[in-house]
C-alpha atoms as a PDB file:
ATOM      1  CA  UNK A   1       6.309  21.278  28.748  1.00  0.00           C
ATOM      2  CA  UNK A   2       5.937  23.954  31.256  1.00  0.00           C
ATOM      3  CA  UNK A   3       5.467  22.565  35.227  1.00  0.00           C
ATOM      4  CA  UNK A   4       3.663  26.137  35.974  1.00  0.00           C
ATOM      5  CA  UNK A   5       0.913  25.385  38.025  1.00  0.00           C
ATOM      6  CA  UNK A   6      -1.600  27.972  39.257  1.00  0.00           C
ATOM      7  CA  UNK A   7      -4.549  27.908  41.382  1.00  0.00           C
ATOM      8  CA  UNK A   8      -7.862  29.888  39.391  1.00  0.00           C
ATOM      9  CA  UNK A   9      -9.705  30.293  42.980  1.00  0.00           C
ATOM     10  CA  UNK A  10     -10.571  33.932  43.461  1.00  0.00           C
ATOM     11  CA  UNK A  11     -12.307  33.179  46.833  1.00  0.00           C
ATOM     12  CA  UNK A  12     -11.066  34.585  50.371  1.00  0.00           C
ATOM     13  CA  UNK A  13     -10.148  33.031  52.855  1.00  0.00           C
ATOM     14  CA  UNK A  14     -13.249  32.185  55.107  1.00  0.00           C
ATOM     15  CA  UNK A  15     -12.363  33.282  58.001  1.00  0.00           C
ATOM     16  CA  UNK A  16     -14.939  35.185  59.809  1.00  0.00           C
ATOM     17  CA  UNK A  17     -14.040  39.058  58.867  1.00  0.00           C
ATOM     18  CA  UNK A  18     -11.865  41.777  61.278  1.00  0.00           C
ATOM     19  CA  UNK A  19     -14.448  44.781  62.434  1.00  0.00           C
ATOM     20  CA  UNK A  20     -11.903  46.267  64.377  1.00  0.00           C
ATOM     21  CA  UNK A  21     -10.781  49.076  63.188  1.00  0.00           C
ATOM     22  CA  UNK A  22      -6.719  49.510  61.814  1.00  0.00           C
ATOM     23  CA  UNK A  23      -4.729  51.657  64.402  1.00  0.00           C
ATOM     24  CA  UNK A  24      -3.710  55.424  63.562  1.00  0.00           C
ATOM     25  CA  UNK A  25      -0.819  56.156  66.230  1.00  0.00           C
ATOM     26  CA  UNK A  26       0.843  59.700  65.438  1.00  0.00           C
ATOM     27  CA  UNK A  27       2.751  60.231  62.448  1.00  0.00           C
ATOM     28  CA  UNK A  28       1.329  57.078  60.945  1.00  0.00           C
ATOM     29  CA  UNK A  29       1.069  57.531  57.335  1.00  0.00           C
ATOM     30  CA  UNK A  30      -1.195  55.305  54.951  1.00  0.00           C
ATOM     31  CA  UNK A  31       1.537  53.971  53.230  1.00  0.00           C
ATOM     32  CA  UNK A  32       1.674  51.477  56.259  1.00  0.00           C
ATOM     33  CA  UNK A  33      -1.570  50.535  55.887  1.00  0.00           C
ATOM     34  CA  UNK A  34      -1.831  46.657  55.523  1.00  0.00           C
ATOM     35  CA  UNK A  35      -3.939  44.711  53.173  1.00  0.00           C
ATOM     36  CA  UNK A  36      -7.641  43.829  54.034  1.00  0.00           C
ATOM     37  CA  UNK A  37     -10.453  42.036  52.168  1.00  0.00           C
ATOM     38  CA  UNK A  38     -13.325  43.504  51.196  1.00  0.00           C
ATOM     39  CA  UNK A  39     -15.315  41.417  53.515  1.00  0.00           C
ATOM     40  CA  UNK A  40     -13.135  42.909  56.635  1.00  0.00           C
ATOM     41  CA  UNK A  41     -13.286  46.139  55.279  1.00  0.00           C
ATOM     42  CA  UNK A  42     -17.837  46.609  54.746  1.00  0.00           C
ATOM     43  CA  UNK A  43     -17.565  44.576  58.531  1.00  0.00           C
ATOM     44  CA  UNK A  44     -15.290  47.237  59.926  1.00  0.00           C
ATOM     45  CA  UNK A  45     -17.913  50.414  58.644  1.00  0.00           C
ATOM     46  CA  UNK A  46     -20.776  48.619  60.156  1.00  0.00           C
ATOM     47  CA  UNK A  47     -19.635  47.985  62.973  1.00  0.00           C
ATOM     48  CA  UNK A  48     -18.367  51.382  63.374  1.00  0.00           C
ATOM     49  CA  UNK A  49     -20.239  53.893  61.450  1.00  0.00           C
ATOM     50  CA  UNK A  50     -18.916  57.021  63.357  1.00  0.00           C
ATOM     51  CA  UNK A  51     -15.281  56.285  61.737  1.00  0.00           C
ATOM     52  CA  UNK A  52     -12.815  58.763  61.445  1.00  0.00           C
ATOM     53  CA  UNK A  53     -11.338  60.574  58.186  1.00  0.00           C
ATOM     54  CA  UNK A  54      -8.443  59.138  58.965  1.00  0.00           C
ATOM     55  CA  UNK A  55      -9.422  55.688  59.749  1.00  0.00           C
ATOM     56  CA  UNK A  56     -11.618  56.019  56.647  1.00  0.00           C
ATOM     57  CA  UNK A  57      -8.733  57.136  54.693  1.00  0.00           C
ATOM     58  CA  UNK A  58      -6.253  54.067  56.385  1.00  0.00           C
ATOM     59  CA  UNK A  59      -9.409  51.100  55.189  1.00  0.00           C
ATOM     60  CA  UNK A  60      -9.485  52.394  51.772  1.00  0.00           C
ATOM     61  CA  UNK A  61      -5.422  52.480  51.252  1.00  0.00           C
ATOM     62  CA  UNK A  62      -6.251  48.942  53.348  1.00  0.00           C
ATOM     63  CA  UNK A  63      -8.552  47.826  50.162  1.00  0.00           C
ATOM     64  CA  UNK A  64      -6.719  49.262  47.557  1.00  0.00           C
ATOM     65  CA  UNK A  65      -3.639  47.572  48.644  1.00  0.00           C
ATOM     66  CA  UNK A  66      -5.350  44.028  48.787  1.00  0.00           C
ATOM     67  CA  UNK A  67      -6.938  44.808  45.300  1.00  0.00           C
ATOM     68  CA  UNK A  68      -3.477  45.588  43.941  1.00  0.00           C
ATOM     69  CA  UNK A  69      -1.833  42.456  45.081  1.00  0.00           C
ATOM     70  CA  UNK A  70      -4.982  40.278  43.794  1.00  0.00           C
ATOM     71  CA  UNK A  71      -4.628  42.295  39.954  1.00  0.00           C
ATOM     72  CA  UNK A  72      -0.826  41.572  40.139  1.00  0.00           C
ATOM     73  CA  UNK A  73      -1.382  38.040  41.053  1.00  0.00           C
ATOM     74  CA  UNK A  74      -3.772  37.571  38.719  1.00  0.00           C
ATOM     75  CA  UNK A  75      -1.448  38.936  36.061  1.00  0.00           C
ATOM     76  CA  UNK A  76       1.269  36.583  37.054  1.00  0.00           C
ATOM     77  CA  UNK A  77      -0.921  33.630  36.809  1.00  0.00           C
ATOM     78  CA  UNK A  78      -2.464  34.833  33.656  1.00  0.00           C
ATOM     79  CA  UNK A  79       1.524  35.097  32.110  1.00  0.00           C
ATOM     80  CA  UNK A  80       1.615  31.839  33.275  1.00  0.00           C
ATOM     81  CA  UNK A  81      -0.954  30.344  31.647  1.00  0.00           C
ATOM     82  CA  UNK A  82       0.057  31.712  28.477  1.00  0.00           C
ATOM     83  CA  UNK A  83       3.310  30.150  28.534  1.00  0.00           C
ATOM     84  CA  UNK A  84       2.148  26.918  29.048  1.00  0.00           C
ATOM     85  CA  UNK A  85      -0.265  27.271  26.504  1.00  0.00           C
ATOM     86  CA  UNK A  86       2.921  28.525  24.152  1.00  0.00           C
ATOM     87  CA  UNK A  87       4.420  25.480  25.102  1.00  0.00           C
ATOM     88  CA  UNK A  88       1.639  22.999  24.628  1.00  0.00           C
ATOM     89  CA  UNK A  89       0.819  24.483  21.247  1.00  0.00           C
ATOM     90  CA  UNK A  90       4.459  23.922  20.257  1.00  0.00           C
ATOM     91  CA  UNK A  91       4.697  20.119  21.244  1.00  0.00           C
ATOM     92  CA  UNK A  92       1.847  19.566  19.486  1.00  0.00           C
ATOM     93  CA  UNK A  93       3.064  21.081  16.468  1.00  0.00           C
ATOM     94  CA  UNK A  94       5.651  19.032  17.133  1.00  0.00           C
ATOM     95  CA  UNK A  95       3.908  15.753  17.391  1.00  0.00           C
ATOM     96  CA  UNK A  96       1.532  16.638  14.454  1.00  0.00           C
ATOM     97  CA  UNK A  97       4.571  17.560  12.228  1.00  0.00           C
ATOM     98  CA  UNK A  98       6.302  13.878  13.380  1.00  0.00           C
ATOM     99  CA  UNK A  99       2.980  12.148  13.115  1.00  0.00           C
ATOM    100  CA  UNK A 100       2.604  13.560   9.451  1.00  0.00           C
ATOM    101  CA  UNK A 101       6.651  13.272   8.612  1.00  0.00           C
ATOM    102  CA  UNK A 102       7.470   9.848   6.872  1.00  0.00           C
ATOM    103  CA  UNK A 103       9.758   7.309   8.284  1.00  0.00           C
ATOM    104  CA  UNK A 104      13.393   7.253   7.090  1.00  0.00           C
ATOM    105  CA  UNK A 105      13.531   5.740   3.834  1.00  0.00           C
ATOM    106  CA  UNK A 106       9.878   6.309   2.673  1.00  0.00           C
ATOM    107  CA  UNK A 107       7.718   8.673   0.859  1.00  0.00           C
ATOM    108  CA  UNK A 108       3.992  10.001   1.456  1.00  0.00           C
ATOM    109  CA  UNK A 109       1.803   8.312  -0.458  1.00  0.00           C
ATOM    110  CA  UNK A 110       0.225  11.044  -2.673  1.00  0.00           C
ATOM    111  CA  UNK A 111      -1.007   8.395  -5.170  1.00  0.00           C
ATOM    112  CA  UNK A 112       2.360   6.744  -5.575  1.00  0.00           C
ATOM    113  CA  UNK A 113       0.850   3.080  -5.087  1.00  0.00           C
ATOM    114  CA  UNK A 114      -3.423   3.987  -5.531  1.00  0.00           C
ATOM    115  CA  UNK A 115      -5.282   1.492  -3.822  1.00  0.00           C
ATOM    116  CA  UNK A 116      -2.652  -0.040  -0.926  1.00  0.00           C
ATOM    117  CA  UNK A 117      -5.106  -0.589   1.566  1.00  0.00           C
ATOM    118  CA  UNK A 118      -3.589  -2.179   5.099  1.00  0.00           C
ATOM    119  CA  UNK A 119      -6.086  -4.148   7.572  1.00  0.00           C
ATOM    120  CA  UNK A 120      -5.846  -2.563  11.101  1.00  0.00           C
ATOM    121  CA  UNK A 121      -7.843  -3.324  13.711  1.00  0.00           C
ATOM    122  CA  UNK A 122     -10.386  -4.778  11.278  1.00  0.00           C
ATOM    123  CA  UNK A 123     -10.317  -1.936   9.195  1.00  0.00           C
ATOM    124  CA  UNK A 124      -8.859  -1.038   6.403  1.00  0.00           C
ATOM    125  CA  UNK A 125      -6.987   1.839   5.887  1.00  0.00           C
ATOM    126  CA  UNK A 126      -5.141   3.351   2.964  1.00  0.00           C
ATOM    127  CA  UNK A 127      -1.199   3.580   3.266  1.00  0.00           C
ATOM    128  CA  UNK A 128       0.244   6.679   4.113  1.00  0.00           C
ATOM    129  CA  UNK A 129       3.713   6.041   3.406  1.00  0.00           C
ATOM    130  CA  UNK A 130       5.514   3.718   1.315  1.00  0.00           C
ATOM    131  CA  UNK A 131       9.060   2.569   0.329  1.00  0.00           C
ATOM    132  CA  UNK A 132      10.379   0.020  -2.129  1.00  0.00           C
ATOM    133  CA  UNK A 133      10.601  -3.291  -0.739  1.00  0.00           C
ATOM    134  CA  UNK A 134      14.074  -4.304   0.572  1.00  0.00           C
ATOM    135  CA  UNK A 135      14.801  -7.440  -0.347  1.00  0.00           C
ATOM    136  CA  UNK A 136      12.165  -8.086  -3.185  1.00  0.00           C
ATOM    137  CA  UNK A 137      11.989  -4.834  -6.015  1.00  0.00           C
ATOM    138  CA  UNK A 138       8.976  -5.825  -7.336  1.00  0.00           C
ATOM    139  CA  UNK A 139       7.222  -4.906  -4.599  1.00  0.00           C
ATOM    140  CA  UNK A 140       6.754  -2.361  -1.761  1.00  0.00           C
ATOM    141  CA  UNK A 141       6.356  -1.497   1.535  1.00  0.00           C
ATOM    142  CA  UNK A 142       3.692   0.243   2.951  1.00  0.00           C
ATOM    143  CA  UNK A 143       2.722   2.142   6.544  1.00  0.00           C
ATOM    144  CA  UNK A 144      -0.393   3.715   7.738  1.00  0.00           C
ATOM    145  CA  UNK A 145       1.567   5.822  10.711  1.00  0.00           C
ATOM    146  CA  UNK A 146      -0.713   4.393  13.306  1.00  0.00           C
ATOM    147  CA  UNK A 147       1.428   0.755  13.858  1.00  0.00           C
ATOM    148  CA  UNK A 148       1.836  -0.712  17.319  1.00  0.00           C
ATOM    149  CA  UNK A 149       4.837  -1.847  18.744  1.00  0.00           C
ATOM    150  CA  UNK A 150       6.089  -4.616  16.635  1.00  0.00           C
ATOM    151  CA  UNK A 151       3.995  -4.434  14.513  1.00  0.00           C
ATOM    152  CA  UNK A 152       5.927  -4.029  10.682  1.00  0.00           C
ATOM    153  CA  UNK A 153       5.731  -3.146   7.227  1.00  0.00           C
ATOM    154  CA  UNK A 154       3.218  -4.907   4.559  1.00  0.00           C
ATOM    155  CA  UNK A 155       4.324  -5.431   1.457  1.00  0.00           C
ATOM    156  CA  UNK A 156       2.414  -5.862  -1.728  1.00  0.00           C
ATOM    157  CA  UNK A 157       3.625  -6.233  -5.614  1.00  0.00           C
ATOM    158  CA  UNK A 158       2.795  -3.448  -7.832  1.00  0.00           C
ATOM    159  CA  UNK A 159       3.066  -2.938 -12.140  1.00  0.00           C
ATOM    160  CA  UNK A 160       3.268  -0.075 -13.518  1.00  0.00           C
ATOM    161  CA  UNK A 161       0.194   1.639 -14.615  1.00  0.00           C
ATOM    162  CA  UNK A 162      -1.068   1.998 -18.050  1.00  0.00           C
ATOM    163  CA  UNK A 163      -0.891   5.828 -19.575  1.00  0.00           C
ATOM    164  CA  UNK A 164      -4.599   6.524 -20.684  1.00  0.00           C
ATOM    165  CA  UNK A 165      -5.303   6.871 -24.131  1.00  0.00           C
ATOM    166  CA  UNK A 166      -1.340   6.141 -25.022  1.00  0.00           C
ATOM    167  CA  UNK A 167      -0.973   3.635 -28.207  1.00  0.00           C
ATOM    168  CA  UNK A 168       1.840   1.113 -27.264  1.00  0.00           C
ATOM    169  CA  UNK A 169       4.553   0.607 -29.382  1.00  0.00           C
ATOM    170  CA  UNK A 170       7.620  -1.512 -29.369  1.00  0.00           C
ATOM    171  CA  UNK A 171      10.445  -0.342 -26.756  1.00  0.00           C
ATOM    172  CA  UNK A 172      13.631   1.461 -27.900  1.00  0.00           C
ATOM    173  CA  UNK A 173      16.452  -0.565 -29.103  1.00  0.00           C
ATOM    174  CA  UNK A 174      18.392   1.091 -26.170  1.00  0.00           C
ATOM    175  CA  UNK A 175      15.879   0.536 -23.485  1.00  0.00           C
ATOM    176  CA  UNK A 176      15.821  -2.824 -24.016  1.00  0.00           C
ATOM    177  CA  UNK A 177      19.522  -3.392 -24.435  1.00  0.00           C
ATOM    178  CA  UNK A 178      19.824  -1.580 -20.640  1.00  0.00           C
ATOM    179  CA  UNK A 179      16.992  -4.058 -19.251  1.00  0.00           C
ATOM    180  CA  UNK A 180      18.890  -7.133 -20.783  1.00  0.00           C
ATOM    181  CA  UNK A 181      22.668  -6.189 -20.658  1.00  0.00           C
ATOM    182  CA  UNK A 182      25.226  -5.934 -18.516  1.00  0.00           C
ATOM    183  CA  UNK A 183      24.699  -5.171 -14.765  1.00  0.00           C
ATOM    184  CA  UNK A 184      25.915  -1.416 -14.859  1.00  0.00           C
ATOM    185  CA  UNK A 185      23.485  -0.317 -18.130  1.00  0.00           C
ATOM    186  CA  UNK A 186      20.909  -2.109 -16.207  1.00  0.00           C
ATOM    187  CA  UNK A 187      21.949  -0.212 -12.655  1.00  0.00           C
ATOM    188  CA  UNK A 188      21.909   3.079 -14.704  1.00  0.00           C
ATOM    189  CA  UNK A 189      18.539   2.750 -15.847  1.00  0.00           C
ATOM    190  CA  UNK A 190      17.051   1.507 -12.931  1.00  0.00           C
ATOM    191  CA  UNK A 191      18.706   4.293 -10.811  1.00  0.00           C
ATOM    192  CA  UNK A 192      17.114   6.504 -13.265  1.00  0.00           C
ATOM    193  CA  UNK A 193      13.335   5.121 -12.272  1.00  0.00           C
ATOM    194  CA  UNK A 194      14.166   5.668  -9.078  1.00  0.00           C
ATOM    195  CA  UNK A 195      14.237   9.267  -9.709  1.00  0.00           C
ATOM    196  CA  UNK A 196      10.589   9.426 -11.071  1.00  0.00           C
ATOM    197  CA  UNK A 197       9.556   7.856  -7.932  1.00  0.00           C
ATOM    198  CA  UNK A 198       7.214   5.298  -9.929  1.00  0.00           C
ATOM    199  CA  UNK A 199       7.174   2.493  -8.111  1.00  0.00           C
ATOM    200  CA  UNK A 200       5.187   0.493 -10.747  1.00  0.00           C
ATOM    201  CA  UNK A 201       7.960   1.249 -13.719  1.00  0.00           C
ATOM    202  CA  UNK A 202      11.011   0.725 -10.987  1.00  0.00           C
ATOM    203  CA  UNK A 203       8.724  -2.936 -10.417  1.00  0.00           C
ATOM    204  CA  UNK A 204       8.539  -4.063 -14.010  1.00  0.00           C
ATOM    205  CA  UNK A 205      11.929  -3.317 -15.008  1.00  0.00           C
ATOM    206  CA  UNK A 206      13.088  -5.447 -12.284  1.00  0.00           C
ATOM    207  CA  UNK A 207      10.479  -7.760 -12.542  1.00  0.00           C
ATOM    208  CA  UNK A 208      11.669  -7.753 -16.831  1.00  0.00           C
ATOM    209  CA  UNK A 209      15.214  -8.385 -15.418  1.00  0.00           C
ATOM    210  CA  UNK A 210      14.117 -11.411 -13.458  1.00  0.00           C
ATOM    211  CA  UNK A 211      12.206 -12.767 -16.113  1.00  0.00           C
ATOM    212  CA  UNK A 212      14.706 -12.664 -18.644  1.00  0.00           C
ATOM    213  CA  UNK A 213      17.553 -13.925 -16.566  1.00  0.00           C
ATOM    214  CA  UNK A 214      15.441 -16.923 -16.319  1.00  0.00           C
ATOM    215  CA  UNK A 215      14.376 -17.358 -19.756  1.00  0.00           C
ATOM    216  CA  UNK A 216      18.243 -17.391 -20.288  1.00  0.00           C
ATOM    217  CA  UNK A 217      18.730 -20.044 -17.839  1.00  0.00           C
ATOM    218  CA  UNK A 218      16.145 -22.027 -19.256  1.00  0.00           C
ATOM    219  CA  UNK A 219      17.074 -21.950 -22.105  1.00  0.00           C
ATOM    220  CA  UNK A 220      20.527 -22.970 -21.600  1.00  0.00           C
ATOM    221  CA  UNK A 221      19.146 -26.043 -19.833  1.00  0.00           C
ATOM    222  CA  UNK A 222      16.879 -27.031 -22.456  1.00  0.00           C
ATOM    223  CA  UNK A 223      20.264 -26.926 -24.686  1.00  0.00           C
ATOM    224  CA  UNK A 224      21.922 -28.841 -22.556  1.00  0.00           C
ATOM    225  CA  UNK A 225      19.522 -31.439 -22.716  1.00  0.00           C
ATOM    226  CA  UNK A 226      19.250 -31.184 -26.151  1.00  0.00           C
ATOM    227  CA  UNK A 227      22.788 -31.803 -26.572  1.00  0.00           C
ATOM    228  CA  UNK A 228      22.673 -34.887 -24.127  1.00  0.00           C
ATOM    229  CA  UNK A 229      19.814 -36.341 -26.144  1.00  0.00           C
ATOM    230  CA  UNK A 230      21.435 -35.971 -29.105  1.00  0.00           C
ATOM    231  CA  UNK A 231      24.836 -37.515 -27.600  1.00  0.00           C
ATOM    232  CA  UNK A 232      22.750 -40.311 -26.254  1.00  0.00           C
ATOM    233  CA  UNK A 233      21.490 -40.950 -29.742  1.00  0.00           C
ATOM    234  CA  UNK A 234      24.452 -41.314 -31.355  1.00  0.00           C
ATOM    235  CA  UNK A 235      25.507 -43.758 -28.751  1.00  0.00           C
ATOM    236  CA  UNK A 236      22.247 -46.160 -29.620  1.00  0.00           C
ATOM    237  CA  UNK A 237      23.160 -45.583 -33.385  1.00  0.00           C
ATOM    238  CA  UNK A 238      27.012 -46.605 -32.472  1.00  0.00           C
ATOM    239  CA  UNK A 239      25.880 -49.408 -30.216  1.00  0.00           C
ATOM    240  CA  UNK A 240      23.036 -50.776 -32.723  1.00  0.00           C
ATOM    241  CA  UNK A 241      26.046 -51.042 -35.417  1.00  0.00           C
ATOM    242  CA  UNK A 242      28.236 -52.480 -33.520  1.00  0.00           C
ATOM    243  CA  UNK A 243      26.023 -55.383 -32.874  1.00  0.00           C
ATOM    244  CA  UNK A 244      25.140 -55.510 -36.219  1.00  0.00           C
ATOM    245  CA  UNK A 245      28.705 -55.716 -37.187  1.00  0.00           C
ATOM    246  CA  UNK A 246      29.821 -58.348 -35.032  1.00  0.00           C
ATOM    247  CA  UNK A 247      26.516 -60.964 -36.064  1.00  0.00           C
ATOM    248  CA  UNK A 248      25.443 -60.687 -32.439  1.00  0.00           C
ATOM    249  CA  UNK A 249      21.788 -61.891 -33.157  1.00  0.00           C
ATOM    250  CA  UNK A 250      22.982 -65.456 -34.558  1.00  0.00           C
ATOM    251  CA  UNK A 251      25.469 -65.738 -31.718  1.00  0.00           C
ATOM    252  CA  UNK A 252      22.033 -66.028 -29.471  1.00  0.00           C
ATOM    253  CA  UNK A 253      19.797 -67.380 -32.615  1.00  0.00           C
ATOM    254  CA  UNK A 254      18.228 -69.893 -30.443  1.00  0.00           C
ATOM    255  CA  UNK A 255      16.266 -67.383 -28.205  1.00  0.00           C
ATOM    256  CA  UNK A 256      14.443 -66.998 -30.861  1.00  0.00           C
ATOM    257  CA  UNK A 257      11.902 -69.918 -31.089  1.00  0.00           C
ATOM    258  CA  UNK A 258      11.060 -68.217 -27.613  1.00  0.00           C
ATOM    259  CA  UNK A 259      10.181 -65.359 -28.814  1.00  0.00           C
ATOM    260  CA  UNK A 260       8.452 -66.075 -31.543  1.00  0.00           C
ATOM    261  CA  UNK A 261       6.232 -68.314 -29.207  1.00  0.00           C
ATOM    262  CA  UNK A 262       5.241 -64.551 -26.721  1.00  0.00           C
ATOM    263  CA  UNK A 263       1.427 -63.916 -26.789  1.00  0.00           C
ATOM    264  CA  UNK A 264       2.676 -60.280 -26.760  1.00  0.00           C
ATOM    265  CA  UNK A 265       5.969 -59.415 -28.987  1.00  0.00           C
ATOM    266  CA  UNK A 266       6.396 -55.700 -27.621  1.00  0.00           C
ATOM    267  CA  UNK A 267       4.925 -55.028 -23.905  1.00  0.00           C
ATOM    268  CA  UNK A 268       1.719 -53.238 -23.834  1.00  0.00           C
ATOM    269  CA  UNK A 269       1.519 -50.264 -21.817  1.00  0.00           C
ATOM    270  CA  UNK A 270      -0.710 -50.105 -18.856  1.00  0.00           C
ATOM    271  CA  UNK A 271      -3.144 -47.843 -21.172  1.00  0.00           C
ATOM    272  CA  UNK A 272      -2.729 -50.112 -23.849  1.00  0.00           C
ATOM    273  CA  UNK A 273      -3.709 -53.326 -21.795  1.00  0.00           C
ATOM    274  CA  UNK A 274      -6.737 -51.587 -20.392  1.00  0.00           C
ATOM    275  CA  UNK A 275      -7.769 -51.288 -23.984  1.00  0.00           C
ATOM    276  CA  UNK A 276      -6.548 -54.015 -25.486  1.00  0.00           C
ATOM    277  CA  UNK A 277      -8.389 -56.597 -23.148  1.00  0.00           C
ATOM    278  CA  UNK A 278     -11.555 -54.535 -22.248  1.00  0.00           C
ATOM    279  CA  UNK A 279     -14.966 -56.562 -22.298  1.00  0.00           C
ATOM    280  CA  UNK A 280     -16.529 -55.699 -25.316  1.00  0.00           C
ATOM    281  CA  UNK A 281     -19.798 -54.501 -24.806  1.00  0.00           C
ATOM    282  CA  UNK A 282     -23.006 -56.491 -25.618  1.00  0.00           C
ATOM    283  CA  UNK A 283     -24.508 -56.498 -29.331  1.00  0.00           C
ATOM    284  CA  UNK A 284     -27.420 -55.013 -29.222  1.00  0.00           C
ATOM    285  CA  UNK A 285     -30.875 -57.268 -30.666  1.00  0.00           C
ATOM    286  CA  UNK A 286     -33.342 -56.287 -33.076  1.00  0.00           C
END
């Protein structure tokens, strides 16, 4: 910005005003005539009304003079002013064109994520720029351009948005092979959302990608358990014939008197002794 500074008072000076009369030695010519205010100048021709032509003619080159160096003054302050109003209308073009640009790495929000509304100082304003998030793709990050210092981001998840009036159908072989398959295809195609700058679609097929990798996983873990079950069950069945085989009951066939004696064969749960020993209620009379 411009440091021009100029000072807008048109007053004189106040000193009281000169009625003498300028000097007119021979061979003086009015082009040596110095300036005088107007004030000097009306004090002057009253106080001497029986001036000469020549004095007359030396006040008025006098007042012509002073009103000369006041216009170009004025002029120079006047080009002054409008360069620093040049150069205050270009910073703040500058400042409303940084204010309105979006950070690195995000977009203006023209409707990209419709209803991202930020709290800020207790009110809550729509986002004005947003950005997928960076360490989460199912979600973004949002700005309203009017953050503090320190103050970052918020992030929120978003899903892509329903086409009105569209009948859904099953998804292409191909898409679905790219969501599921290796991790180039699935790069590829998610690359390619980026381009349509949809945040919701560029969410879901990540979000579809997460899902499924766990599914997988899952899955693999429930077949591993499976499988461990089933080995475990085969080890009973091996065990129980193995005892079988080798007459282990009547190698211990005295325990069971014992056992025959138990008020309870097989142990009740704690569910089933609740029920199984529960007062039984009154019987009602007549």
């Amino acid at each position: 910005m411009s440091s021009y500074s100029v000072n807008l008072s048109n007053e004189l000076p106040k000193s009281a005003p000169s009625t003498s009369l300028p000097s007119s030695p021979a061979g003086a010519s009015t082009t040596d005539a110095t300036p005088l205010s107007p004030r000097s100048v009306l004090a002057a021709l009253d106080a001497h009304p029986d001036v000469s032509a020549q004095q007359l003619r030396q006040l008025v080159h006098s007042l012509a003079l002073t009103i000369q160096t006041h216009a170009s003054q004025h002029a120079s302050q006047v080009a002054g002013l409008k360069n620093v109003i040049a150069d205050l209308e270009e910073n703040l073009g500058q400042v409303a064109e940084r204010w309105d640009s979006p950070p690195e790495g995000y977009l203006r929000n023209d409707d990209l994520v419709p209803s991202f509304d930020i709290k800020q100082d207790g009110n809550w304003v729509c986002a004005r720029f947003v950005c997928l998030h960076t360490g989460d793709p199912t979600c973004v990050h949002g700005l309203t351009g009017n953050e503090k210092p320190g103050e970052g981001p918020c992030s929120k998840p978003v899903y892509a948005t329903p086409v009105h009036g569209l009948v859904p159908v099953a998804l292409p072989s191909w898409f679905h092979n790219m969501l599921i398959g290796r991790t180039a295809r699935f790069e590829k195609l998610r690359n390619a959302a980026h381009d349509t700058n949809n945040f919701g679609i560029i969410a879901d097929i990540s979000r579809y990608r997460q899902d499924h990798n766990l599914l997988r996983q899952l899955v693999q873990e429930q077949e591993m358990l499976s499988a461990k079950l089933e080995l475990v069950r085969e080890h009973l069945a091996l065990t129980r014939g193995r005892l079988k085989a080798t007459n282990a009951p009547n190698l211990v066939g005295q325990l069971e008197w014992e056992e025959d004696r138990r008020a309870e064969p097989v142990p009740y749960t704690p569910k089933q002794r609740q029920g199984r020993f529960a007062t039984a209620p009154p019987f009602p009379h007549a």
